[in-house]
Protein backbone atom coordinates (compact mmCIF):
# COMPACT_ATOMS: atom_id res chain seq x y z
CA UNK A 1 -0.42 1.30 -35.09
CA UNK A 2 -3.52 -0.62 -36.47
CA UNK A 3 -4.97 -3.59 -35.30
CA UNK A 4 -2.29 -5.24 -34.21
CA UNK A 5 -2.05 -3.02 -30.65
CA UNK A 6 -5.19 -4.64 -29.63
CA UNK A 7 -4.90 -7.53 -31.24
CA UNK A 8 -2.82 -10.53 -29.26
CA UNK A 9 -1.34 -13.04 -31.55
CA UNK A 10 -0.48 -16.79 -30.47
CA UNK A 11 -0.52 -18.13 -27.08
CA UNK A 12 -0.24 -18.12 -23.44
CA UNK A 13 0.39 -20.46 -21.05
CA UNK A 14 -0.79 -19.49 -17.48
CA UNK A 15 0.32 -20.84 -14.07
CA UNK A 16 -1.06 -19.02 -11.12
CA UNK A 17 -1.20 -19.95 -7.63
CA UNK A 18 -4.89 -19.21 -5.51
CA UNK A 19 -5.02 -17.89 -2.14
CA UNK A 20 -5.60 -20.99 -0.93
CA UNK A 21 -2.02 -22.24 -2.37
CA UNK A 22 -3.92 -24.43 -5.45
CA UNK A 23 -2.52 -24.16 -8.76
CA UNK A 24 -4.32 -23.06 -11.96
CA UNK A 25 -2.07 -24.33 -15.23
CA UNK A 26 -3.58 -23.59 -18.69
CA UNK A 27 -3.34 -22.23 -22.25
CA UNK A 28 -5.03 -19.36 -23.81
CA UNK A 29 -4.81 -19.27 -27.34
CA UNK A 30 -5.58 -16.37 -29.20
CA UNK A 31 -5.59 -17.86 -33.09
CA UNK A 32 -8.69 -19.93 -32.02
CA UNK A 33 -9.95 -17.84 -29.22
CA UNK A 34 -10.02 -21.14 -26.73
CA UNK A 35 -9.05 -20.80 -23.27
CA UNK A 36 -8.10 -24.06 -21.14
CA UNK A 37 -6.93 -24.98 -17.77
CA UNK A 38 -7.30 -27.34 -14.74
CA UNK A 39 -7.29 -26.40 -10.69
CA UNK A 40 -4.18 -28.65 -9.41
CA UNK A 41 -5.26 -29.23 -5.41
CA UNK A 42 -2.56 -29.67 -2.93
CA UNK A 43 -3.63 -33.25 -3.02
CA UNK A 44 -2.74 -33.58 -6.92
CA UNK A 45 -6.16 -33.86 -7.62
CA UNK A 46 -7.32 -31.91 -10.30
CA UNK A 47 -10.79 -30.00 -11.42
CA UNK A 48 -11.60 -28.89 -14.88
CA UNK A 49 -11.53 -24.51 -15.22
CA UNK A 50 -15.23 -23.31 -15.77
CA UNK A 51 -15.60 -21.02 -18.37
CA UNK A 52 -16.02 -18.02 -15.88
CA UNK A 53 -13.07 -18.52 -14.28
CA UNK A 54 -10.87 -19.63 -17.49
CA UNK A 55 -12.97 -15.54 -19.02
CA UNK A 56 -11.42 -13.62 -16.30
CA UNK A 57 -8.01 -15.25 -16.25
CA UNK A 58 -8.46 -14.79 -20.28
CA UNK A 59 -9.63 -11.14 -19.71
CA UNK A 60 -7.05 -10.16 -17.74
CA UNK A 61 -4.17 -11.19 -19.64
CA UNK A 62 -5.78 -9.29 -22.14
CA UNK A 63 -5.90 -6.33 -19.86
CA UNK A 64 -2.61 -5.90 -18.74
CA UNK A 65 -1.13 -6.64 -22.59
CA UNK A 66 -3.14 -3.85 -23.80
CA UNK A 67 -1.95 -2.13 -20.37
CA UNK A 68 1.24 -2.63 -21.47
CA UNK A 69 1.08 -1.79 -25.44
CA UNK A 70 -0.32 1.83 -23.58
CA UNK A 71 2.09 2.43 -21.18
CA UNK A 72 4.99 1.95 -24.03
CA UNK A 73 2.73 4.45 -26.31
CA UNK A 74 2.95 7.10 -23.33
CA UNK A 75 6.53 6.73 -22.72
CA UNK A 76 7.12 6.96 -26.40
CA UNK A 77 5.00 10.09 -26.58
CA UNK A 78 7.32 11.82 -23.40
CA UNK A 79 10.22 11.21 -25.34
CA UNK A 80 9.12 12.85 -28.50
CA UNK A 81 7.84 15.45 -26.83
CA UNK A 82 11.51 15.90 -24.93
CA UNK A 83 12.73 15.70 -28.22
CA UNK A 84 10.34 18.50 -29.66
CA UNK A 85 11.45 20.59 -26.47
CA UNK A 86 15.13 20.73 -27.25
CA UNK A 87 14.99 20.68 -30.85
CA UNK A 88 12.99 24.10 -30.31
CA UNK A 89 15.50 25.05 -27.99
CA UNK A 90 13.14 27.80 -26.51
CA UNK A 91 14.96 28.99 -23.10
CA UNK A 92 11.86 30.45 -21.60
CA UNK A 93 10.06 27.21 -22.43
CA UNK A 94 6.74 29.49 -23.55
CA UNK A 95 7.36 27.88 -27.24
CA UNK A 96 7.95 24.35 -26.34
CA UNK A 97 4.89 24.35 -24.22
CA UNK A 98 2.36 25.80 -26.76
CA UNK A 99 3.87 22.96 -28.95
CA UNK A 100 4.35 19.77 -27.15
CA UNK A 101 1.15 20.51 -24.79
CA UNK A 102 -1.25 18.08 -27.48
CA UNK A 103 1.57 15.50 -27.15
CA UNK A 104 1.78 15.82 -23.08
CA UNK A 105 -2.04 15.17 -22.90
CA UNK A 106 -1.84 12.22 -25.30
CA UNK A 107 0.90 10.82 -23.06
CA UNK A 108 -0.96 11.20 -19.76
CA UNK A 109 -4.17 9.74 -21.12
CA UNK A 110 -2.24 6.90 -22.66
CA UNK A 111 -0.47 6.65 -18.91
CA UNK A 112 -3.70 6.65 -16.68
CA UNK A 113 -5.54 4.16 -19.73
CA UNK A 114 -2.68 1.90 -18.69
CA UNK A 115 -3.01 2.04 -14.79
CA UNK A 116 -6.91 1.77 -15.14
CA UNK A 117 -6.24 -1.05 -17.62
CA UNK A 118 -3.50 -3.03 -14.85
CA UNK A 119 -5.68 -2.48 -12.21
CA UNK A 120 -8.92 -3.78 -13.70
CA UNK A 121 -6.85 -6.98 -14.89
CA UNK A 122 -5.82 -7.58 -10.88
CA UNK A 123 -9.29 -7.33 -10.01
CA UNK A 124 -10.16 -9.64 -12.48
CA UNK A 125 -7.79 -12.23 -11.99
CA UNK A 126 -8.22 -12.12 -8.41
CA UNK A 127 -11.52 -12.85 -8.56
CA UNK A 128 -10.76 -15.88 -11.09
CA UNK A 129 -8.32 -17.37 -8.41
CA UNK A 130 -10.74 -16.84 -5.55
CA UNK A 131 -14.00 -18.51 -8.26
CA UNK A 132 -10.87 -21.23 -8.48
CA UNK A 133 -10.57 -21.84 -4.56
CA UNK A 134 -14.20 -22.37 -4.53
CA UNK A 135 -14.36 -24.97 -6.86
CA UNK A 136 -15.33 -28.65 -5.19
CA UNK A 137 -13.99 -31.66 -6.14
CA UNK A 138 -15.33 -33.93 -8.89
């Protein structure tokens, strides 16, 4: 796979709503590693993103991407290994086991990296939007 399954090209653009109903709009962009955005209020006025909240939005887009580049890996990996099974065509199943067991542990480790990876994004951007509700206005 190389870099590139880590490795985000491009850009993003971001609209996410806060508990409090405000609206974050931005831009991450990945070529030059800058992050922007602004805090819409309900009264259209309109705050500049500090850097810690514009980092965990940043973060966890990056999080659930990677989340995602796993969780195609380990369904990728089941299907081989389904593929292995009847190619073998072992009846008893001992065969296809002993051989697709490496593959079956690969899968589930690239499955729970996934769901560890989504959740940690959630908690990060929910903290960014909360950081975002707190912000006063300028």
């Amino acid at each position: 796979m190389g870099n590139q399954w880590y490795d985000k090209q491009g850009e993003d653009q971001f609209t996410l709503m806060t508990p409090a109903g405000h609206t974050l709009i931005g831009r991450i962009d990945y070529k030059d590693f800058r992050v922007s955005g602004k805090l819409v209020r309900h009264d259209g006025t309109t705050s500049e993103l500090p850097p810690e909240v514009l980092l965990g939005i940043a973060h966890w887009k990056r999080a659930t991407w990677i989340a995602g580049n796993e969780m195609r890996a380990a369904e990728q990996k089941l299907a081989y290994v389904k593929q292995m099974e009847s190619s073998l065509g072992d009846h008893n199943g001992t065969l296809a086991r002993s051989s697709t067991e490496p593959y079956m542990r690969e899968a589930q480790r690239s499955e729970s990296l996934a769901r560890q990876l989504f959740t940690q994004g959630e908690h990060l951007r929910e903290s960014a939007l909360q950081a975002a509700d707190s912000l006063r206005h300028h």
